[in-house]
Protein backbone atom coordinates (compact mmCIF):
# COMPACT_ATOMS: atom_id res chain seq x y z
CA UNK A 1 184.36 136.24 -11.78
CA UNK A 2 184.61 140.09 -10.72
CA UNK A 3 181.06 140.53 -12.62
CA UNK A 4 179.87 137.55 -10.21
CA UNK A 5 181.33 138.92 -7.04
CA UNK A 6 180.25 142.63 -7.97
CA UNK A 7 176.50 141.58 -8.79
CA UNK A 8 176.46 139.42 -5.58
CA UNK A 9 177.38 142.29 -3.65
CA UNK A 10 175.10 144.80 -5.58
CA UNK A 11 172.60 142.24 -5.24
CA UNK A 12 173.04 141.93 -1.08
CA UNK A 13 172.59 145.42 -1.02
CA UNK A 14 169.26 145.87 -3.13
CA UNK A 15 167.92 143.18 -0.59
CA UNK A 16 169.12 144.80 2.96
CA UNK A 17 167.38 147.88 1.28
CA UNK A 18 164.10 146.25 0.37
CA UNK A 19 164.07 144.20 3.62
CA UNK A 20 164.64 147.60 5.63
CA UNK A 21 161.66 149.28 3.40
CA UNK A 22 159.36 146.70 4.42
CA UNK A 23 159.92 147.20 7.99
CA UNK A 24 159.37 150.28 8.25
CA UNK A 25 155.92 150.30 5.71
CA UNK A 26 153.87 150.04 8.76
CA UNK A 27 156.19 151.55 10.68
CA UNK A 28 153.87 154.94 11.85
CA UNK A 29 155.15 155.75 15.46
CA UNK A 30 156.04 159.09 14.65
CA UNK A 31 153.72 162.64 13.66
CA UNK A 32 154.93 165.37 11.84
CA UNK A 33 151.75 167.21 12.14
CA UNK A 34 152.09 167.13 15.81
CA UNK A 35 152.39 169.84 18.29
CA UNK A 36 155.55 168.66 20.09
CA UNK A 37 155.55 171.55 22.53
CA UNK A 38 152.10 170.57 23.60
CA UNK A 39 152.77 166.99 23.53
CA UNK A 40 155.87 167.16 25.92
CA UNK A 41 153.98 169.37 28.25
CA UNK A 42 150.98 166.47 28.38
CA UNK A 43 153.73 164.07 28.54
CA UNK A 44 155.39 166.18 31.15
CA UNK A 45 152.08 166.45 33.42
CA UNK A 46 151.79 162.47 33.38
CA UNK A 47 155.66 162.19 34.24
CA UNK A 48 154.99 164.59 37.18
CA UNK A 49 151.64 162.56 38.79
CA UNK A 50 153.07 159.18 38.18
CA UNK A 51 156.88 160.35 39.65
CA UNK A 52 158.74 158.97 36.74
CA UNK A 53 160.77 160.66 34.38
CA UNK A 54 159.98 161.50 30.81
CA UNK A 55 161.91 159.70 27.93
CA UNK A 56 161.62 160.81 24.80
CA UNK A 57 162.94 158.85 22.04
CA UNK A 58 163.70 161.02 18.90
CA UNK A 59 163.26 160.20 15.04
CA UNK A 60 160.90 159.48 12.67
CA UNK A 61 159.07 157.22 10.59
CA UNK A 62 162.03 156.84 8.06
CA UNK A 63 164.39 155.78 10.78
CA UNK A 64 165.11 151.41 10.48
CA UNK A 65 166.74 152.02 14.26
CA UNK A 66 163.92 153.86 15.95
CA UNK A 67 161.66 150.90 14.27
CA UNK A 68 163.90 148.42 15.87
CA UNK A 69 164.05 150.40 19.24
CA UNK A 70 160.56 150.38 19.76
CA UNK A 71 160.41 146.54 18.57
CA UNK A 72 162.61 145.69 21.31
CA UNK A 73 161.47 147.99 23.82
CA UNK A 74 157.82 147.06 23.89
CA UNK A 75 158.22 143.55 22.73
CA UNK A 76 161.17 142.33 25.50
CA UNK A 77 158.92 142.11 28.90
CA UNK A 78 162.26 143.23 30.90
CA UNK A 79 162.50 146.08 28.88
CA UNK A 80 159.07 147.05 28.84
CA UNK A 81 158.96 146.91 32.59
CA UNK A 82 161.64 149.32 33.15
CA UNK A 83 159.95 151.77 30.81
CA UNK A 84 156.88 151.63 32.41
CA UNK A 85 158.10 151.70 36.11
CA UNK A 86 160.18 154.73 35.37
CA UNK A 87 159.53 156.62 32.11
CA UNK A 88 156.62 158.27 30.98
CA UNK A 89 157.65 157.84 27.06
CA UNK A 90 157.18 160.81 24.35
CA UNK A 91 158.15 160.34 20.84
CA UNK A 92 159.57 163.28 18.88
CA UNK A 93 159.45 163.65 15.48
CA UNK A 94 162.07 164.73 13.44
CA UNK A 95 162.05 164.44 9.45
CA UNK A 96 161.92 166.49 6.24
CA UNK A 97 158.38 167.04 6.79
CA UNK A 98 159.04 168.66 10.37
CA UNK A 99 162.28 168.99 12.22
CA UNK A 100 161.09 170.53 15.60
CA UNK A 101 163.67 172.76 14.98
CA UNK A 102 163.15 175.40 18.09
CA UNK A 103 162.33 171.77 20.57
CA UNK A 104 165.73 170.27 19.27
CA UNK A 105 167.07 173.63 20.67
CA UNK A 106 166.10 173.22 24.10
CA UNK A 107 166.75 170.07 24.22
CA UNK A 108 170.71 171.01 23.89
CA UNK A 109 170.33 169.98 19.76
CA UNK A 110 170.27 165.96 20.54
CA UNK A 111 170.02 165.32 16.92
CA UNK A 112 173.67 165.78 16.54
CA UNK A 113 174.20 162.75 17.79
CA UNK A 114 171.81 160.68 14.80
CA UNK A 115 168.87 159.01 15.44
CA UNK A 116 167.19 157.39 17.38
CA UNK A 117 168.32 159.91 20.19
CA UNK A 118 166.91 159.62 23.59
CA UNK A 119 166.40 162.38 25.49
CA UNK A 120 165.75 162.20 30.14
CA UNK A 121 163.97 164.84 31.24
CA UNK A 122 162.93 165.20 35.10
CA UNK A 123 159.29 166.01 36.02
CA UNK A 124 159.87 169.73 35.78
CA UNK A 125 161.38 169.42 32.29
CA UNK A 126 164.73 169.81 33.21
CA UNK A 127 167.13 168.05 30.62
CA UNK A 128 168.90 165.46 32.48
CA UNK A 129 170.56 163.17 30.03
CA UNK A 130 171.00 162.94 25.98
CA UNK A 131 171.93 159.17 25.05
CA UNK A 132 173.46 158.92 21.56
CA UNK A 133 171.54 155.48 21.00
CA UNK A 134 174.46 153.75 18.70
CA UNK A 135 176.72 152.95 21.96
CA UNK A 136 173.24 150.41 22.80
CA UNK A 137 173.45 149.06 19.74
CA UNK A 138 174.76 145.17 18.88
CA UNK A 139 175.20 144.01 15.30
CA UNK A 140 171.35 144.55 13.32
CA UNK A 141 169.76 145.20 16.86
CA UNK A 142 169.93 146.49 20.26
CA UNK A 143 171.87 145.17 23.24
CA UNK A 144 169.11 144.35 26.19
CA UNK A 145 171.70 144.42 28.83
CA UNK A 146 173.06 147.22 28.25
CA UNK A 147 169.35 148.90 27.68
CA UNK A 148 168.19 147.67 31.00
CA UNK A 149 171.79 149.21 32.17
CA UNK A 150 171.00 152.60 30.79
CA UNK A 151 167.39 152.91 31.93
CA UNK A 152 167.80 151.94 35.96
CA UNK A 153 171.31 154.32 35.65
CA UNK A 154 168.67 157.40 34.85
CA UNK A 155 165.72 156.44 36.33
CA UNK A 156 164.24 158.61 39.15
CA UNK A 157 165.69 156.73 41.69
CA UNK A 158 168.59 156.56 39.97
CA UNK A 159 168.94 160.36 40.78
CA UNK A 160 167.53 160.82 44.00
CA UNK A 161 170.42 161.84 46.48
CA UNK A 162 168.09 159.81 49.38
CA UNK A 163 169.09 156.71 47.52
CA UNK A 164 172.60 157.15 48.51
CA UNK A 165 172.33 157.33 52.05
């Protein structure tokens, strides 16, 4: 009987593991090869003209929770709307192949807190808020509410005194 329960369990496992694998086989969001300075700067000019902040989501093409991150956030309309009325989005890479070492320095070192990590910066680059992204997280998935929550709490207007007045 402890053979059953033991192979069961083993069993569970192998699947979770081949079921996360196959996720994340077309799963190509992220670039090593990139130039992440460069790209934050481009994403940086964009945040700037459009008045919107600049979110960038760090991880990498190994990670099952950035997969499901960017699932949700581009597949949930509500989700996607608050993105794209506030956030210019950038999406860091950080693996074996590159870990954007000196860019994870001044960024305060956000991978500390695992990955995905999402990182607010204003238009002039100015860090404004690290997010460990577990405290969104519900069960195998994200929590929407508490998404939606997190994006209006540091969106530009958000942070402008004049909305306080």
């Amino acid at each position: 009987m402890i053979k059953y329960i033991l192979f069961c369990l083993l069993s569970g496992l192998a699947c979770e593991e081949a079921i996360q694998a196959q996720d994340l086989a077309a799963f190509h969001l992220y670039h090593p090869e990139e130039d992440a300075a460069a790209g934050i700067q481009n994403a940086l000019i964009q945040a700037k003209a459009t008045h919107k902040n600049l979110f960038v989501q760090i991880g990498g093409n190994w990670c099952i929770w950035c997969a499901r991150f960017y699932e949700l956030s581009t597949g949930d309309p509500q989700i996607d709307s608050a993105f794209k009325a506030n956030y210019i989005v950038y999406h860091l890479n950080y693996s074996k192949e590159n870990e954007n070492l000196p860019i994870m320095a001044r960024l305060g070192h956000p991978e500390r807190f695992g990955f995905p990590v999402f990182v607010i910066l204003n238009t002039e680059g100015t860090l404004v808020h690290i997010q460990n992204s577990s405290y969104l997280e519900q069960g195998k998935g994200y929590n929407k509410g508490q998404i939606i929550s997190f994006l209006n709490d540091w969106s530009p207007r958000a942070l402008d005194p004049a909305t306080y007045k």
